[in-house]
N, C-alpha and C. Protein backbone atom coordinates (compact mmCIF):
# COMPACT_ATOMS: atom_id res chain seq x y z
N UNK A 1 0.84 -1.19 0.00
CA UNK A 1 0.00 0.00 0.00
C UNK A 1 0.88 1.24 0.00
N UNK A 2 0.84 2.02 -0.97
CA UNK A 2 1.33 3.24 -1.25
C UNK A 2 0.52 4.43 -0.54
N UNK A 3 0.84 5.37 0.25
CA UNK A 3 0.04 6.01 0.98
C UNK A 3 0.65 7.80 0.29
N UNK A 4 0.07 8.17 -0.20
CA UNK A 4 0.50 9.79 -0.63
C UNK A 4 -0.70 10.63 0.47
N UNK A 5 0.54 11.42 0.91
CA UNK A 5 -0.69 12.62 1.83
C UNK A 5 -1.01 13.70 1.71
N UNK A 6 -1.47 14.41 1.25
CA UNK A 6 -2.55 15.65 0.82
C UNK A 6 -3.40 15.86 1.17
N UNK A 7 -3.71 17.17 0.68
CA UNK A 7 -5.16 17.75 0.51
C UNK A 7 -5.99 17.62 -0.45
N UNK A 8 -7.00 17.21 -0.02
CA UNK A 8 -7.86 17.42 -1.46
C UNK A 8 -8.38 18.73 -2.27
N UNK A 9 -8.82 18.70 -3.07
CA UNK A 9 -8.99 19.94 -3.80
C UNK A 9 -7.93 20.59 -4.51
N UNK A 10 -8.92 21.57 -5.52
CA UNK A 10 -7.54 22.48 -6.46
C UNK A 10 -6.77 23.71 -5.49
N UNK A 11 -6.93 24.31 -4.76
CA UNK A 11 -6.50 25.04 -3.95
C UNK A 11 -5.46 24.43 -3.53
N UNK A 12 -5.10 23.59 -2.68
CA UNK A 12 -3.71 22.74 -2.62
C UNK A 12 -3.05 21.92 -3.71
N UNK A 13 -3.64 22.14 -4.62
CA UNK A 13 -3.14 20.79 -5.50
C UNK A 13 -1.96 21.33 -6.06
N UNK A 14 -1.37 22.62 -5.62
CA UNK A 14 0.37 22.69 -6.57
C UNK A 14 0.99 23.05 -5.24
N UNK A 15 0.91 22.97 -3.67
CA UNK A 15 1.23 23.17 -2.80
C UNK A 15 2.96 22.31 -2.21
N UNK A 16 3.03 22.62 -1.46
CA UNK A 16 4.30 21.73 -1.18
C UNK A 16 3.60 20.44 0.02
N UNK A 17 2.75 20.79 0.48
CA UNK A 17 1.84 19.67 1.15
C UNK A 17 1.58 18.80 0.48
N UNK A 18 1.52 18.97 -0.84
CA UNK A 18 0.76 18.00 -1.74
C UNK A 18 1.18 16.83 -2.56
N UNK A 19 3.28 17.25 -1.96
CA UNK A 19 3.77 16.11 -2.68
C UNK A 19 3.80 14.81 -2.77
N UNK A 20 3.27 14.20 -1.62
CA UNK A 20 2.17 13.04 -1.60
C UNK A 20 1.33 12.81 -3.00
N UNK A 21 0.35 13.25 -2.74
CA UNK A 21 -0.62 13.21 -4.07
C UNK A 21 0.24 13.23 -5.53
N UNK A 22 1.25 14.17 -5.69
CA UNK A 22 1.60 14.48 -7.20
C UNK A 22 2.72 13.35 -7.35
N UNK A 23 2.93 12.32 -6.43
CA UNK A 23 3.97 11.43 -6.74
C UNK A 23 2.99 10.30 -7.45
N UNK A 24 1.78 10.17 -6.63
CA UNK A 24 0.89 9.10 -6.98
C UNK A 24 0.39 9.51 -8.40
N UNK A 25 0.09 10.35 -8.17
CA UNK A 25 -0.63 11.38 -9.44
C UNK A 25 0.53 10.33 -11.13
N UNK A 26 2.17 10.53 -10.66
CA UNK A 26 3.02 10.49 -11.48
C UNK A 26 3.04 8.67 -11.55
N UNK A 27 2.57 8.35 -10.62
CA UNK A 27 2.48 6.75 -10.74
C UNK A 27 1.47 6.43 -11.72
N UNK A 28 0.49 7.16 -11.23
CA UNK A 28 -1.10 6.28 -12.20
C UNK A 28 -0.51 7.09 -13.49
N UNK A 29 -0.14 7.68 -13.91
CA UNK A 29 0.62 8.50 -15.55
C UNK A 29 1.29 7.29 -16.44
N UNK A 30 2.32 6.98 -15.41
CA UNK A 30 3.16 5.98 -16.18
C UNK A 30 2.75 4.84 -16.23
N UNK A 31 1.96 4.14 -15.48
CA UNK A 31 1.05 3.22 -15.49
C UNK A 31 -0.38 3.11 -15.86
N UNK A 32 -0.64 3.92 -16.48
CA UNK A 32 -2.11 4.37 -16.97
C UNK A 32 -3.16 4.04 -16.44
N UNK A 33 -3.28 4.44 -14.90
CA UNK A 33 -4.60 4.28 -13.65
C UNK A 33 -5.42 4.79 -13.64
N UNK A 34 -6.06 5.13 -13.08
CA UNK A 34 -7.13 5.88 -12.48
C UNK A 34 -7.50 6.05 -11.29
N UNK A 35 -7.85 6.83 -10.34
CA UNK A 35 -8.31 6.82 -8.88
C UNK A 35 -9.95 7.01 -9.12
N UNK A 36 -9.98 6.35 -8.16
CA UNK A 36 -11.48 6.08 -7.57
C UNK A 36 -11.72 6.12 -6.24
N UNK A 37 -13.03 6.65 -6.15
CA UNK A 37 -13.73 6.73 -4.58
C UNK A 37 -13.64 5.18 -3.87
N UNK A 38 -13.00 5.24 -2.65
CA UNK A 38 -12.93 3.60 -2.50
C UNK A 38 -14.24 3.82 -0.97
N UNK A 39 -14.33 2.55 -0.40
CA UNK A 39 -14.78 2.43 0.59
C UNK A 39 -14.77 3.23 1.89
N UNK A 40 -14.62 4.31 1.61
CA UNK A 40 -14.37 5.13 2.85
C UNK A 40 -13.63 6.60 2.83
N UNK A 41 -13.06 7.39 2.99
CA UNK A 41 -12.57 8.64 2.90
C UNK A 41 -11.31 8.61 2.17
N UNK A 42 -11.34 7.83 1.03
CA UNK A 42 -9.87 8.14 0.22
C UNK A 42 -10.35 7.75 -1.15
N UNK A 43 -8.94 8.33 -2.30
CA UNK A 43 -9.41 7.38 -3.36
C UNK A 43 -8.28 6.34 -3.87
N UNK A 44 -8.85 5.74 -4.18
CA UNK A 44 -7.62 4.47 -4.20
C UNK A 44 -7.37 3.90 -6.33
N UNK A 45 -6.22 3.48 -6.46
CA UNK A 45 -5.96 2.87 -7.46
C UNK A 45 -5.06 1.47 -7.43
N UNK A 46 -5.53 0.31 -7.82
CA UNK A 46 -4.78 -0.28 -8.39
C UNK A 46 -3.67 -0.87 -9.27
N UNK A 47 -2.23 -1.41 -8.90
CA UNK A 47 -1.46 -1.70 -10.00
C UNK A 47 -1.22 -2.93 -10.44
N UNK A 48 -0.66 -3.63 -11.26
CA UNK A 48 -0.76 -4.44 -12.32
C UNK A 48 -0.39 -5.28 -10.85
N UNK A 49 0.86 -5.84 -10.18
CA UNK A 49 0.70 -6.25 -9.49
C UNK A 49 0.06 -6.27 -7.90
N UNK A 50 -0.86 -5.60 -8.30
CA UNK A 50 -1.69 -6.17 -6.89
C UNK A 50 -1.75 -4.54 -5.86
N UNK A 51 -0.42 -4.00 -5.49
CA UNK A 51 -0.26 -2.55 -5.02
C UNK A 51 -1.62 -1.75 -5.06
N UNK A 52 -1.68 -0.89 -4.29
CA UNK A 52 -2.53 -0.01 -3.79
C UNK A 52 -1.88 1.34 -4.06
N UNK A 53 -2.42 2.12 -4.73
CA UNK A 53 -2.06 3.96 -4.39
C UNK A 53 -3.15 4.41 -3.64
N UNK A 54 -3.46 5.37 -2.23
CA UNK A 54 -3.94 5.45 -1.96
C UNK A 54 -3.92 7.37 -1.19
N UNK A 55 -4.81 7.98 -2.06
CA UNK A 55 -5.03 8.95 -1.05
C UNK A 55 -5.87 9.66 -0.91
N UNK A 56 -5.27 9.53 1.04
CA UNK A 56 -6.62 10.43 1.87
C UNK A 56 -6.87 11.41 1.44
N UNK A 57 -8.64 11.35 1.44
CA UNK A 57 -9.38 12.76 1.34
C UNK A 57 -10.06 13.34 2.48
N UNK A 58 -9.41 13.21 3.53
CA UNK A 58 -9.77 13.80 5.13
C UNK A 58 -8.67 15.00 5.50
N UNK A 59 -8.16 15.69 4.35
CA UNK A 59 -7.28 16.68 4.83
C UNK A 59 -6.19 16.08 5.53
N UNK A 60 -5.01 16.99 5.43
CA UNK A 60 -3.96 16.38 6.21
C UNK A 60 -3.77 15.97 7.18
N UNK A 61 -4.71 16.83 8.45
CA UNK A 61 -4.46 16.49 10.08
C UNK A 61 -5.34 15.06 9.99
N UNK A 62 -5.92 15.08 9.09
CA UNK A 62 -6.72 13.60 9.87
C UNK A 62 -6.64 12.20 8.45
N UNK A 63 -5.79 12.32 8.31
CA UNK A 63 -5.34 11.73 7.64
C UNK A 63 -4.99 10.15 7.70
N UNK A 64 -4.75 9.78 9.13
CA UNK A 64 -5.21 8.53 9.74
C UNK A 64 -6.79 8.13 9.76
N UNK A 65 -7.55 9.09 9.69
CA UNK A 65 -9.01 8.52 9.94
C UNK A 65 -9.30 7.54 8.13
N UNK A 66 -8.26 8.17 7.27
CA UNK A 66 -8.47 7.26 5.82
C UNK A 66 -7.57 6.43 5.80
N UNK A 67 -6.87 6.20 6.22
CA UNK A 67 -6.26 4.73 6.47
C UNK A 67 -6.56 3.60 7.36
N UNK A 68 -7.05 4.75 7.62
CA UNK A 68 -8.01 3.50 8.76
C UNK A 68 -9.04 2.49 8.26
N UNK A 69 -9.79 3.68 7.25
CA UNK A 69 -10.83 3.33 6.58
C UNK A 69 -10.15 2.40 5.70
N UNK A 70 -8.93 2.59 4.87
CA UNK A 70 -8.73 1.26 3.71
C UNK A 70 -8.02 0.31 4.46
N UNK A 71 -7.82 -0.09 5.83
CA UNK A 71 -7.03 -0.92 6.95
C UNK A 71 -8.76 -1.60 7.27
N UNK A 72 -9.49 -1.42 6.92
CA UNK A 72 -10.78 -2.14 7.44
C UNK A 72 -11.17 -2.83 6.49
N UNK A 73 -10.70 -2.96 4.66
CA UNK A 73 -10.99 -3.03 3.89
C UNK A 73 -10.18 -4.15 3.26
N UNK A 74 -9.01 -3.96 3.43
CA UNK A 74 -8.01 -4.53 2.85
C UNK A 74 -7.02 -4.84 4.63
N UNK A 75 -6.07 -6.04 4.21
CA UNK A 75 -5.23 -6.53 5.58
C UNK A 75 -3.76 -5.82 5.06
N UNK A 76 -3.39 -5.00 5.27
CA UNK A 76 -2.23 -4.79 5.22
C UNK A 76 -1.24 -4.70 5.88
N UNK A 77 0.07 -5.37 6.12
CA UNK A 77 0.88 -4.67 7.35
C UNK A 77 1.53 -3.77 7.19
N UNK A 78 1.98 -3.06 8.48
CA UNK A 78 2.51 -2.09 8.26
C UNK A 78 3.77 -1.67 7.65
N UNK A 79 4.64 -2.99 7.62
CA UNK A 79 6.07 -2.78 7.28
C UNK A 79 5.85 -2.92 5.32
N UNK A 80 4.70 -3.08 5.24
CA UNK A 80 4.19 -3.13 3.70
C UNK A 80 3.56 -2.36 3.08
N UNK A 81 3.92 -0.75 4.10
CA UNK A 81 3.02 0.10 3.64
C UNK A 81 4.63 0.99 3.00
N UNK A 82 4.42 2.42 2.69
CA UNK A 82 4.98 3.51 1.90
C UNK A 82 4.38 4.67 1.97
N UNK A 83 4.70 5.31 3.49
CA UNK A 83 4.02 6.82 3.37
C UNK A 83 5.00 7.66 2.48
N UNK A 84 4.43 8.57 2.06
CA UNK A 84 4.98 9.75 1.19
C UNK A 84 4.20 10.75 1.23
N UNK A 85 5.58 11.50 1.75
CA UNK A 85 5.14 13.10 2.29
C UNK A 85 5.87 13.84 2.25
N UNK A 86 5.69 15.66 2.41
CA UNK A 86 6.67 16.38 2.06
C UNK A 86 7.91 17.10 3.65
N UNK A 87 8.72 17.34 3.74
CA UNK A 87 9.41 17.25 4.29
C UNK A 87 10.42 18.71 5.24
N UNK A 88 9.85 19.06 6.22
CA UNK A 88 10.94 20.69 6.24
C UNK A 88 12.33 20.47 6.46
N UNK A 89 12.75 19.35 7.15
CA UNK A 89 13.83 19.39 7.56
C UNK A 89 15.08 18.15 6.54
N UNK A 90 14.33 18.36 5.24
CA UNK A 90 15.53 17.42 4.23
C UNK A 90 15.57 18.68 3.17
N UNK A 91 16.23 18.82 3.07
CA UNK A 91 16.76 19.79 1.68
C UNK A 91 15.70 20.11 0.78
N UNK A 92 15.37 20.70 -0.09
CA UNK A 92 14.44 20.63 -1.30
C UNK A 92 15.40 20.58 -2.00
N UNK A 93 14.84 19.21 -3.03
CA UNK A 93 15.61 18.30 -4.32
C UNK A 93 15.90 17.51 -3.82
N UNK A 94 15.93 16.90 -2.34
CA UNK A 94 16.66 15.73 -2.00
C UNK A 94 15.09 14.81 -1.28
N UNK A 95 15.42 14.04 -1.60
CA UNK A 95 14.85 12.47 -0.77
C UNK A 95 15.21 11.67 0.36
N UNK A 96 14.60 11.31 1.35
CA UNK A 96 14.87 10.15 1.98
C UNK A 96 14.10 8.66 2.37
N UNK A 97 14.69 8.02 2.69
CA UNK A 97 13.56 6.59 2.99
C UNK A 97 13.91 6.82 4.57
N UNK A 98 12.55 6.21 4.95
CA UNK A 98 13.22 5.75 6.61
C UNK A 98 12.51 4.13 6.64
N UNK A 99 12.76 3.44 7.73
CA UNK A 99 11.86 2.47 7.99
C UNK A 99 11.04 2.51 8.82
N UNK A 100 11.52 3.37 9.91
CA UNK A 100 10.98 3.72 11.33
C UNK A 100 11.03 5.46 11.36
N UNK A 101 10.56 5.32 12.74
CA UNK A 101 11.08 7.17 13.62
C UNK A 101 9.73 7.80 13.72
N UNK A 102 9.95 8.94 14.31
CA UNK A 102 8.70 9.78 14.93
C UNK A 102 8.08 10.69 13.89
N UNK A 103 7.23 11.45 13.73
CA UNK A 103 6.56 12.25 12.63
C UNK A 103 7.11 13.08 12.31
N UNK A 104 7.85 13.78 13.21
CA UNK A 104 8.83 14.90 13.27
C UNK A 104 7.95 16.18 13.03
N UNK A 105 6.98 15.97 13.97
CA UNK A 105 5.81 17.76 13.86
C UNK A 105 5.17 17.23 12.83
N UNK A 106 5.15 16.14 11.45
CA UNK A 106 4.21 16.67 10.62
C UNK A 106 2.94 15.88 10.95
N UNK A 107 2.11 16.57 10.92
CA UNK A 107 0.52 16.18 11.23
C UNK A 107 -0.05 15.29 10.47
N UNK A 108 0.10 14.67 9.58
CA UNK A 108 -0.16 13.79 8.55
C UNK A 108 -0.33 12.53 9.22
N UNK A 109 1.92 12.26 9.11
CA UNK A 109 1.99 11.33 9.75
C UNK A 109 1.70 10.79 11.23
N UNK A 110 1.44 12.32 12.16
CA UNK A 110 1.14 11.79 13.15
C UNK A 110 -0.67 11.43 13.74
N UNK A 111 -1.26 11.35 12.59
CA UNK A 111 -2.57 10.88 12.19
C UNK A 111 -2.53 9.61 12.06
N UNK A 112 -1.70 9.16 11.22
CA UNK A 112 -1.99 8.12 10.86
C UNK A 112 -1.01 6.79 11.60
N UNK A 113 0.45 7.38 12.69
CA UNK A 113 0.73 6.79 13.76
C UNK A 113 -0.55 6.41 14.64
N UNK A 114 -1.25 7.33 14.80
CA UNK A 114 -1.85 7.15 16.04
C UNK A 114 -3.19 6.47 15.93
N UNK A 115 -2.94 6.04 14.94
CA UNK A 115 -4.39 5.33 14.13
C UNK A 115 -4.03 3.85 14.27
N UNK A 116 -2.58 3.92 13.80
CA UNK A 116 -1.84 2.42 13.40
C UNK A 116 -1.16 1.59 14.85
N UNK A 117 -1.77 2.96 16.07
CA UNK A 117 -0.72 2.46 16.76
C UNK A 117 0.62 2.23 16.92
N UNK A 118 1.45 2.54 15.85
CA UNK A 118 2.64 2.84 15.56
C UNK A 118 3.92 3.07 14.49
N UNK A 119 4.61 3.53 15.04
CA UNK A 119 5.69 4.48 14.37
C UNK A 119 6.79 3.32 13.08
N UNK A 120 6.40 2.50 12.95
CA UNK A 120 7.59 1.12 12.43
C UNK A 120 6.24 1.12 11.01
N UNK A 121 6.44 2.07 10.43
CA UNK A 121 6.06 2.70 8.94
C UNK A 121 6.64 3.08 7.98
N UNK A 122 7.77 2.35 7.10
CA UNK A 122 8.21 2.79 5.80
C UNK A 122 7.91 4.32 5.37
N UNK A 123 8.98 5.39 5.03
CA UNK A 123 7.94 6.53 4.88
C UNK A 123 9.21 6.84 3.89
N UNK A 124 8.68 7.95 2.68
CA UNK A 124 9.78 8.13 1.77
C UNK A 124 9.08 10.10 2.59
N UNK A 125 10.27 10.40 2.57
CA UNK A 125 10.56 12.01 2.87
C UNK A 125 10.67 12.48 1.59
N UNK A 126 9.85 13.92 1.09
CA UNK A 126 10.47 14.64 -0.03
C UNK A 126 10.78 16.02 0.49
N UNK A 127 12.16 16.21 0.18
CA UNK A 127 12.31 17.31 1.25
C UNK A 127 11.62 18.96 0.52
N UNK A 128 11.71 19.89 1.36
CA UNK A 128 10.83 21.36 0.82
C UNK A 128 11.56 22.28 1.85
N UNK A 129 12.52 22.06 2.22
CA UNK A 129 13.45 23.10 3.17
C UNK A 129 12.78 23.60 3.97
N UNK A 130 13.51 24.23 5.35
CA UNK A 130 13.10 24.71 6.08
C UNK A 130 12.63 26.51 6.18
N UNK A 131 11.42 27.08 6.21
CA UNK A 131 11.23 28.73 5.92
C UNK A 131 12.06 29.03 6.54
N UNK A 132 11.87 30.62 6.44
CA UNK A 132 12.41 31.74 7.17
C UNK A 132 11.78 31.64 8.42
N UNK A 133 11.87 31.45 9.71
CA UNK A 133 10.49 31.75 10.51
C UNK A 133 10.44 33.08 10.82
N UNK A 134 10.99 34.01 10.50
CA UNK A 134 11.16 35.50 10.56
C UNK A 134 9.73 35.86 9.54
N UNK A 135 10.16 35.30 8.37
CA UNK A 135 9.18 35.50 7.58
C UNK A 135 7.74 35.10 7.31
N UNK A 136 7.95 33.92 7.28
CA UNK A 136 6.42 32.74 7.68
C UNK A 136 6.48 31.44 8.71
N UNK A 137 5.64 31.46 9.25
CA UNK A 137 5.45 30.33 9.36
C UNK A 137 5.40 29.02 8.74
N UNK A 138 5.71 27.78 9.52
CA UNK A 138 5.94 26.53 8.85
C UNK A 138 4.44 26.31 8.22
N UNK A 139 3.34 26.12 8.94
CA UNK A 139 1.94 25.97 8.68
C UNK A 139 1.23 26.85 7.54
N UNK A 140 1.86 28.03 7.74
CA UNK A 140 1.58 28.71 6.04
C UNK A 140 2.32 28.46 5.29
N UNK A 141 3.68 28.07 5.04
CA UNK A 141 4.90 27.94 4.55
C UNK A 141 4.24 26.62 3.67
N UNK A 142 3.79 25.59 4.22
CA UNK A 142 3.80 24.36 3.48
C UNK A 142 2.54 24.14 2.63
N UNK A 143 1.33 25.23 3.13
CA UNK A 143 0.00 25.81 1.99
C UNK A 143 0.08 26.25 0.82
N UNK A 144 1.81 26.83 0.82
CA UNK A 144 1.68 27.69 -0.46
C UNK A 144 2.74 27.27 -2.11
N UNK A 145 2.41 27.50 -2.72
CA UNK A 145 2.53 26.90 -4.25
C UNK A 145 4.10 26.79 -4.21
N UNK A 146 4.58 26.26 -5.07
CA UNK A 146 6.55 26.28 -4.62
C UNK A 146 6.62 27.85 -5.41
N UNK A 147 8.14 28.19 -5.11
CA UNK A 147 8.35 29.36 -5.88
C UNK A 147 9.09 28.92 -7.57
N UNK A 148 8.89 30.07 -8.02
CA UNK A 148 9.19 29.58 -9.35
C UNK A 148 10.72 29.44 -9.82
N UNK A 149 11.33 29.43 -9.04
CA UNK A 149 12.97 29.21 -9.16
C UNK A 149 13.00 27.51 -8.58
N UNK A 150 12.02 26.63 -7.53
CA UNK A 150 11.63 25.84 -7.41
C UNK A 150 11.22 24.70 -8.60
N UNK A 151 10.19 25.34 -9.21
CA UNK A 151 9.45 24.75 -10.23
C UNK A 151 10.26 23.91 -11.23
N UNK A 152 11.65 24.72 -11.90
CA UNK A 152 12.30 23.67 -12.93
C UNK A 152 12.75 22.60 -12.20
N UNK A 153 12.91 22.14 -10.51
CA UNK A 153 13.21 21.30 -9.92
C UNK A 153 12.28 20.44 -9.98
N UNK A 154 11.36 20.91 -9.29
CA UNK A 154 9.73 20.01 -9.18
C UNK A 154 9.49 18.95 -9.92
N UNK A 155 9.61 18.80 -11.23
CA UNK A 155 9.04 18.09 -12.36
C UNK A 155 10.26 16.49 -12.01
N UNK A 156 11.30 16.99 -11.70
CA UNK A 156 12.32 16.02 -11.74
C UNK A 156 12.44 15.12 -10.40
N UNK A 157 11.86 15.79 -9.79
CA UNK A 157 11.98 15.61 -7.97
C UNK A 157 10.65 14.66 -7.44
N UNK A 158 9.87 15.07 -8.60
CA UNK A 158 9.27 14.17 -8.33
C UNK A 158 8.82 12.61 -8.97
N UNK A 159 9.49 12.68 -10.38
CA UNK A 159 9.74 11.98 -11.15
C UNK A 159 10.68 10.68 -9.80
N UNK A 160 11.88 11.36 -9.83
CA UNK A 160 12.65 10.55 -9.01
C UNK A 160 11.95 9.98 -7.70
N UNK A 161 10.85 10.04 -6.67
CA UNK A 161 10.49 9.59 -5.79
C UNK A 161 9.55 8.78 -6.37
N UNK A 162 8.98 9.11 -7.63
CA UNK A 162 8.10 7.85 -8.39
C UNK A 162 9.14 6.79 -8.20
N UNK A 163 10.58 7.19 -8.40
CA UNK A 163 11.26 6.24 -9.46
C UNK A 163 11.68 5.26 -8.00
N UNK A 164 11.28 5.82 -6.83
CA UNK A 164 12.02 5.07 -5.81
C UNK A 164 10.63 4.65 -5.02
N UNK A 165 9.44 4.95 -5.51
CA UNK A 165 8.53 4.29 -5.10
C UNK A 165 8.39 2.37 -6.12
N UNK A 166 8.79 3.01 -7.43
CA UNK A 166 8.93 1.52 -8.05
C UNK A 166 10.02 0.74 -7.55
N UNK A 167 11.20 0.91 -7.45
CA UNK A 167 11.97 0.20 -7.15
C UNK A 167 11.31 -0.80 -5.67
N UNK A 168 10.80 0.29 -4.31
CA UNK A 168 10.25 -0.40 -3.47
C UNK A 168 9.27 -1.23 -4.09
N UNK A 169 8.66 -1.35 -4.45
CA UNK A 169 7.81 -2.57 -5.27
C UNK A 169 8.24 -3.72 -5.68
N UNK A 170 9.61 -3.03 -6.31
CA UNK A 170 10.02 -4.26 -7.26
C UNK A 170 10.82 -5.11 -6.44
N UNK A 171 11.44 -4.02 -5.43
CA UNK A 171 12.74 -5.07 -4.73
C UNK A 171 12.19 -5.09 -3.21
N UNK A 172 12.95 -4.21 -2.39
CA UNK A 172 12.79 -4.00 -1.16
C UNK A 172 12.99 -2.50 -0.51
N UNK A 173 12.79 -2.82 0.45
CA UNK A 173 13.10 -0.94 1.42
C UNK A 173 14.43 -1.18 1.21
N UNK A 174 15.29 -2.13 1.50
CA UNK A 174 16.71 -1.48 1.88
C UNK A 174 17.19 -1.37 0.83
N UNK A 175 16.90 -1.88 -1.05
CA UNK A 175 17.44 -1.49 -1.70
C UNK A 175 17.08 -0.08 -2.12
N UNK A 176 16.47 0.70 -1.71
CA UNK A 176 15.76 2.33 -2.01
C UNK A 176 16.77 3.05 -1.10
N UNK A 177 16.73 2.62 0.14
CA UNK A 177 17.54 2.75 1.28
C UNK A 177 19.15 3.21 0.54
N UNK A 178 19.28 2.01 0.09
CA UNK A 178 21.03 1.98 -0.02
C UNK A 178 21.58 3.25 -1.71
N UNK A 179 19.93 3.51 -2.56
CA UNK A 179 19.98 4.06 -3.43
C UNK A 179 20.16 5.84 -3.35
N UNK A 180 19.19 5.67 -2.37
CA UNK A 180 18.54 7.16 -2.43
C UNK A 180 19.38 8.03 -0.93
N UNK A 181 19.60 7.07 -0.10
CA UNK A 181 19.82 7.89 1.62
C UNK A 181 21.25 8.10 1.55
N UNK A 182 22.05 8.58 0.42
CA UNK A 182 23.68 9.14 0.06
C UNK A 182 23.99 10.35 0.77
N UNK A 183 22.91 11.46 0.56
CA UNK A 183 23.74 12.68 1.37
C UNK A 183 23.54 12.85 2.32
N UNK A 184 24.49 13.56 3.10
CA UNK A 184 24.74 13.61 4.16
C UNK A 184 24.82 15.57 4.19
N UNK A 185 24.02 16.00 5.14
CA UNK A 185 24.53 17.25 5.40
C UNK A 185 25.64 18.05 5.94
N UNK A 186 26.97 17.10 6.57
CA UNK A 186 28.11 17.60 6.31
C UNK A 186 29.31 17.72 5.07
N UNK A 187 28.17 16.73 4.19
CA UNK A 187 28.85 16.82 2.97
C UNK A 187 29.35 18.15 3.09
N UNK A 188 30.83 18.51 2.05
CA UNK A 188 30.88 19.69 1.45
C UNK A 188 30.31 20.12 0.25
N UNK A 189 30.10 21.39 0.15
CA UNK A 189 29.61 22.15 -0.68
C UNK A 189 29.66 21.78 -2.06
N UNK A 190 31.16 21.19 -2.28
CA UNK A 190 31.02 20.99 -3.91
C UNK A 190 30.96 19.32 -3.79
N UNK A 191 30.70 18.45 -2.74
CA UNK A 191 29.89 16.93 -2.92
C UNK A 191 28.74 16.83 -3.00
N UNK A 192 27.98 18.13 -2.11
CA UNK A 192 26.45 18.12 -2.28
C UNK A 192 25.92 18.93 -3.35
N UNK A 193 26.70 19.33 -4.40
CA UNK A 193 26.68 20.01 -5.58
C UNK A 193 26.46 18.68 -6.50
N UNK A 194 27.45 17.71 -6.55
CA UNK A 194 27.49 16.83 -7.28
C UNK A 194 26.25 15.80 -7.05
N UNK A 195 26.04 15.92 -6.13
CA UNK A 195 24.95 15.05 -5.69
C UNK A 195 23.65 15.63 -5.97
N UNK A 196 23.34 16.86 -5.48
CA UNK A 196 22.10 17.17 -6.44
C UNK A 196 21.87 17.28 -8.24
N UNK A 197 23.15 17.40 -8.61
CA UNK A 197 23.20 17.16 -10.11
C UNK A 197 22.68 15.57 -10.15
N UNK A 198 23.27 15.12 -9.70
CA UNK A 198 23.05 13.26 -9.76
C UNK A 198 21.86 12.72 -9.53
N UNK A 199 21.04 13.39 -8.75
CA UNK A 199 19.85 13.12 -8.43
C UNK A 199 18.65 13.87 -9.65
N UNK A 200 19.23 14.94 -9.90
CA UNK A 200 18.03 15.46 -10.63
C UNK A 200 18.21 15.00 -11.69
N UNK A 201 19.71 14.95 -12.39
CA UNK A 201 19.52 14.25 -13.70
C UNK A 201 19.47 12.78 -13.44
């Protein structure tokens, strides 16, 4: 089960909240899906093998109350799930996998911890940097559309978390793991140069 977290509606739909949704969005594209209203507060799609895309339409904070709903529907475990969500504290352009760990403030995931009973949830991070807090807030910060020096990134950034949502499919977490979780923020300047070249192209 692929879990993307968003908002519903066009008002969020180019948001940085929303990178959940626009990864799935990029799944059913290349796989030629469709979403549908499923059994309960989400919409769900099918893939050739068997996989679930799934996302909540209960807004972000409650975002566990629709997993809940397709956890009543379908048996899934948890170490077989794939949250994907957007991220303040990983870089924007960069990715991470985890297997475990805490929500880290975002309300999404901590919906749908507390639904599941717990934190031992596969989750792919897409990072969206951390604001100014001088300037905005995190909670308005993550409502609003990327900026347009952003945008020629976007298309690629998210291409690539498709590309590491298939691989989890095909292989395992730790091979996404061993693909994608390279930088390191003490990198220097001109390794994490090379590395975002590497990633976007």
């Amino acid at each position: 089960m692929i879990i993307g977290l968003g908002n519903p509606g066009k008002k969020y739909a180019q948001t940085r909240h929303n990178l959940g949704f626009m990864v799935l969005d990029e799944l059913a594209l290349r796989h030629n899906l469709q979403f549908k209203t499923g059994r309960g507060a989400y919409l769900e799609s099918r893939m050739s093998d068997g996989s679930l895309l799934i996302k909540p339409m209960t807004y972000m904070n409650l975002s566990g109350q629709a997993v809940q709903d397709v956890c009543r529907r379908y048996t899934v475990d948890p170490n077989q799930m794939l949250i994907i969500h957007d991220d303040l504290d990983v870089d924007f352009g960069r990715i991470k996998i985890r297997p475990t760990g805490s929500a880290g403030g975002h309300n999404g995931l901590k919906s749908v911890f507390n639904v599941m009973g717990s934190q031992d949830i596969p989750r792919l991070k897409i990072g969206i940097d951390t604001p100014d807090r001088r300037s905005m807030d995190a909670e308005v910060y993550v409502l609003k559309p990327f900026f347009s020096h952003e945008k020629s990134v976007l298309n690629e950034l998210v291409k690539k978390a498709a590309d590491a949502v298939e691989l989890f499919l095909e292989k395992d977490l730790n091979s996404v793991m061993n693909l994608y979780n390279r930088y390191d923020k003490n990198d220097t300047d001109e390794s994490s140069d090379e590395l975002s070249r590497e990633i976007i192209e």
